[in-house]
Protein backbone atom coordinates (compact mmCIF):
# COMPACT_ATOMS: atom_id res chain seq x y z
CA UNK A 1 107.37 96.64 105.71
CA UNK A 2 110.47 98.37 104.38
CA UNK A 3 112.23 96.58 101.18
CA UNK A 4 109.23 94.50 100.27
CA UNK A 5 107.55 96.69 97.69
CA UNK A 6 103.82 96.50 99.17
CA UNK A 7 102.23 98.53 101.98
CA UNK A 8 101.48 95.83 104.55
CA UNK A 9 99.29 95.81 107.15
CA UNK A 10 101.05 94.82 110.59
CA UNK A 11 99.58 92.25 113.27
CA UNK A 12 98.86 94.88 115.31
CA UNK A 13 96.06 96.69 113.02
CA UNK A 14 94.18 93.54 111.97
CA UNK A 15 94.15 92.38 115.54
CA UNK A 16 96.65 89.37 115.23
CA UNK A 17 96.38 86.83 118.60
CA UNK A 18 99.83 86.94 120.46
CA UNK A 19 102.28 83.96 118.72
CA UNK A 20 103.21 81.12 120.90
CA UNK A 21 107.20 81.05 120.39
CA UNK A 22 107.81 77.76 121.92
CA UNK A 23 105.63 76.42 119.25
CA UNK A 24 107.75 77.48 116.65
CA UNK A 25 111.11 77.40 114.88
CA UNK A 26 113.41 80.04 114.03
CA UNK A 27 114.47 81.24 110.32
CA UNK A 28 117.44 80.30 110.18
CA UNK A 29 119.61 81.20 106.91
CA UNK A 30 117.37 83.38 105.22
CA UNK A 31 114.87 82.49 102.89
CA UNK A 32 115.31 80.58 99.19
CA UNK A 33 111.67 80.43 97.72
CA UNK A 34 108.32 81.55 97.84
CA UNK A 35 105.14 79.39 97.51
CA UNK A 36 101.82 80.81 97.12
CA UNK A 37 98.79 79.41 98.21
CA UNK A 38 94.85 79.97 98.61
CA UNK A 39 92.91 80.06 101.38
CA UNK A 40 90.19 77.77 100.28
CA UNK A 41 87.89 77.75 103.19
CA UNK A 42 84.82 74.92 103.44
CA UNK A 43 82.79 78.53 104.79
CA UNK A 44 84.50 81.43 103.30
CA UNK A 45 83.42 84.62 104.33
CA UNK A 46 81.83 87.36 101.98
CA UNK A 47 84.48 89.81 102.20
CA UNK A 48 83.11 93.24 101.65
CA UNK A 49 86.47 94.87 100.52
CA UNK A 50 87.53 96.44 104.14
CA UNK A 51 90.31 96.04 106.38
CA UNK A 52 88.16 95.64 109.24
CA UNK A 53 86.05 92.22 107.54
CA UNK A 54 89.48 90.98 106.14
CA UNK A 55 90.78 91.94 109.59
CA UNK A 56 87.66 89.50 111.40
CA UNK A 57 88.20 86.76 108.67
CA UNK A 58 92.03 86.54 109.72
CA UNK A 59 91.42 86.40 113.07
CA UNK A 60 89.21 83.35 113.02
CA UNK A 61 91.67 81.88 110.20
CA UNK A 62 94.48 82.42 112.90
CA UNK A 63 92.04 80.78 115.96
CA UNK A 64 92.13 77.89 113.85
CA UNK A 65 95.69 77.56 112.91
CA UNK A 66 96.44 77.99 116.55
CA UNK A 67 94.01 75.87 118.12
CA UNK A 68 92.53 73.05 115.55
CA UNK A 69 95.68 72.20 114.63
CA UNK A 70 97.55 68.96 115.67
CA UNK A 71 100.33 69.80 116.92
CA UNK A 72 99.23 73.05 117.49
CA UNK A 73 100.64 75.81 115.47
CA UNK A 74 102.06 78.65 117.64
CA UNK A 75 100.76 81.41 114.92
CA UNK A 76 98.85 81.40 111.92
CA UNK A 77 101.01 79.43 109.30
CA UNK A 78 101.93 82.23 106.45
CA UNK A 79 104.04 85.02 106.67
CA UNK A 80 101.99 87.17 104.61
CA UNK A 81 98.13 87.18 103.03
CA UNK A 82 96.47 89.33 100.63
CA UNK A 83 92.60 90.08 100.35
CA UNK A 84 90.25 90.12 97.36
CA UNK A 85 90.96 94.13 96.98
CA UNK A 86 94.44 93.68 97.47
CA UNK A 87 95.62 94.68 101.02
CA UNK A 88 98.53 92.51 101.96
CA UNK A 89 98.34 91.73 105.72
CA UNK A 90 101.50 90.70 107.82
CA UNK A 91 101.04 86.72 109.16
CA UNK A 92 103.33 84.84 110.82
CA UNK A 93 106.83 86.99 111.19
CA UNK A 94 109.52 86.42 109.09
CA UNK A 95 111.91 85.49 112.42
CA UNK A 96 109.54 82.26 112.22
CA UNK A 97 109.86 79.42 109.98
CA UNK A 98 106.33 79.34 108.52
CA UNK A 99 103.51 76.57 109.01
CA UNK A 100 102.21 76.21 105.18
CA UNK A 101 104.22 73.79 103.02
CA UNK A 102 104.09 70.74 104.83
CA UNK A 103 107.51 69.73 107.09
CA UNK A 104 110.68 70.26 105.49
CA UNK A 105 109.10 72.31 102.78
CA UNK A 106 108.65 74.69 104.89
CA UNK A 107 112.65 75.39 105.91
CA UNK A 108 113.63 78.88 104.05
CA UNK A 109 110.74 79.46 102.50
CA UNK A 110 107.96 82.38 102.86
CA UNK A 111 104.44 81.68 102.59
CA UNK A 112 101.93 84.23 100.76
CA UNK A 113 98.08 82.87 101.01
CA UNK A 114 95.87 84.83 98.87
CA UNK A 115 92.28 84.72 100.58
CA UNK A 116 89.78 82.96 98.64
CA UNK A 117 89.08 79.45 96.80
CA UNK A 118 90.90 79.64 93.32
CA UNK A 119 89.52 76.35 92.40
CA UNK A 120 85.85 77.97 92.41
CA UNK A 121 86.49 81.74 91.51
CA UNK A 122 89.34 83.94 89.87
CA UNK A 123 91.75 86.11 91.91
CA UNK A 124 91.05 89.44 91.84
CA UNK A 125 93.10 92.03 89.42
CA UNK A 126 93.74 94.06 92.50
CA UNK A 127 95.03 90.72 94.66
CA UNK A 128 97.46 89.65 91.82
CA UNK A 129 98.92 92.88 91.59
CA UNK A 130 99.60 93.20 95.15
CA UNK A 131 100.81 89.51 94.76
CA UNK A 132 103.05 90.44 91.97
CA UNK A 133 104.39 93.67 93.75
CA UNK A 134 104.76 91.22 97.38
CA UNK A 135 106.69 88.84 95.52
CA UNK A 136 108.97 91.15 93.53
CA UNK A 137 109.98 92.98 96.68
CA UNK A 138 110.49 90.00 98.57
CA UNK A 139 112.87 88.22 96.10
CA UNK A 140 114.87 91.61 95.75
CA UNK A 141 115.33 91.46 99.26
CA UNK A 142 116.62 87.89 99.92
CA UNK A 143 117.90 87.62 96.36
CA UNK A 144 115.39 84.88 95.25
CA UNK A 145 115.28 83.64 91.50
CA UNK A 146 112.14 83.66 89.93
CA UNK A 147 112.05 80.06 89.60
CA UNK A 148 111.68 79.74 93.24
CA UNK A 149 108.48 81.21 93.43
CA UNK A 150 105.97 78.17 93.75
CA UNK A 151 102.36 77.18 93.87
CA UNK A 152 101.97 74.87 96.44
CA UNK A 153 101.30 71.91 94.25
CA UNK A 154 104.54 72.12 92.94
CA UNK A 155 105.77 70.98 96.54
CA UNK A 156 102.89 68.77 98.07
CA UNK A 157 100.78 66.71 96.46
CA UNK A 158 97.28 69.31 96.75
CA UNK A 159 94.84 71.46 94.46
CA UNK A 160 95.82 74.87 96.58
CA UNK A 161 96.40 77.48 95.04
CA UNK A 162 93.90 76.42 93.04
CA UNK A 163 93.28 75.97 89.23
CA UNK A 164 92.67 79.59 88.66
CA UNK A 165 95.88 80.95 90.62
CA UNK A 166 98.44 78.41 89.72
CA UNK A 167 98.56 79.35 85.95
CA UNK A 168 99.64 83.23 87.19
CA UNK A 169 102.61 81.50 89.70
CA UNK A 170 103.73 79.12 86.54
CA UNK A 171 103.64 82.36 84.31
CA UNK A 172 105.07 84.72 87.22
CA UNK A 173 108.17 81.82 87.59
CA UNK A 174 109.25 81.87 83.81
C-alpha cells in the first residue's frame, strides 16, 4: 500500500483465491506504463457500494481468470481494481507480470480495471478519483510519464475501457 497514494484493500480482506506461481512470470525491471481498463462483464453484478459485494464480485471475476482461461491464468489478470464507490482493491501482485494487455503488452506494465461497463454507463466521480489518486501514486513511485498511462485501446485493438472512460485516460495522459 505504502507510496501509491490510495488506501488499498489487500487480497487477504476481499478473500483473494491463492495465485498459482508457476503460471506466471516475474516483473522483471520495474514497470514503464499504466493501462486502464473496464471490467465489462456480459452479467455484471449490482454492486451495492460495500466491500463485502465488491469483495463477492472479485472473487467470481478471479474464478474465471483462473479457471476459464486458456492457458490458464495463475491469478486474476490486474494488479489493481477499483469499485463504483471508489475502493481500490489489490489484484494480481506487483512481483507478477500482469494478465490484461494481451502478450508482450503486458511486460512492465500495471494493470488498473475499473469495475463496470464504460461503454453502457459513466464511471463514477468517486471511482475516477480513486483512479486519478492510484495512478498518480503509482507513477511517482516507478517514475512513469504521464504519457504512459493508457486505455487499453491504445494497445490492442478493443472497445475496453470503454467510450465513457477512455476520454478521462486521453485527458489524464496530456
Amino acid at each position: 500500500n505504502a507510496g501509491v497514494g490510495v488506501n488499498v484493500i489487500p487480497r487477504a480482506i476481499w478473500g483473494a483465491a491463492a495465485a498459482r506461481p508457476e503460471r506466471m512470470e516475474r516483473t522483471r525491471g520495474g514497470y514503464k506504463k499504466i493501462t486502464v481498463h473496464h471490467s465489462a462483464e456480459e452479467n455484471a453484478p449490482e454492486l451495492d457500494g460495500s466491500v463485502a459485494d465488491t469483495a463477492a464480485a472479485l472473487r467470481q471475476m478471479q474464478r474465471s481468470h483462473m479457471e476459464s482461461k486458456s492457458p490458464r491464468w495463475g491469478d486474476i489478470g490486474y494488479h489493481f481494481l477499483i469499485d463504483p464507490a471508489g475502493h481500490v482493491f489489490q489484484g494480481r501482485e506487483l512481483v507478477w507480470q500482469g494478465a490484461h494487455a494481451d502478450g508482450d503488452n503486458n511486460i512492465q506494465n500495471i494493470g488498473i480495471c475499473m469495475i463496470g461497463n464504460f461503454d453502457e454507463e459513466r464511471p463514477s466521480k468517486a471511482a475516477l478519483e480513486s483512479l486519478r489518486k492510484l495512478i498518480d501514486g503509482l507513477r511517482r513511485t516507478w517514475s512513469i510519464p504521464k504519457t504512459s498511462v493508457f486505455g487499453h485501446q491504445d494497445l490492442k485493438s478493443t472497445r475496453c475501457p470503454g467510450k465513457n472512460l477512455e476520454p478521462w485516460v486521453k485527458s489524464y495522459a496530456r
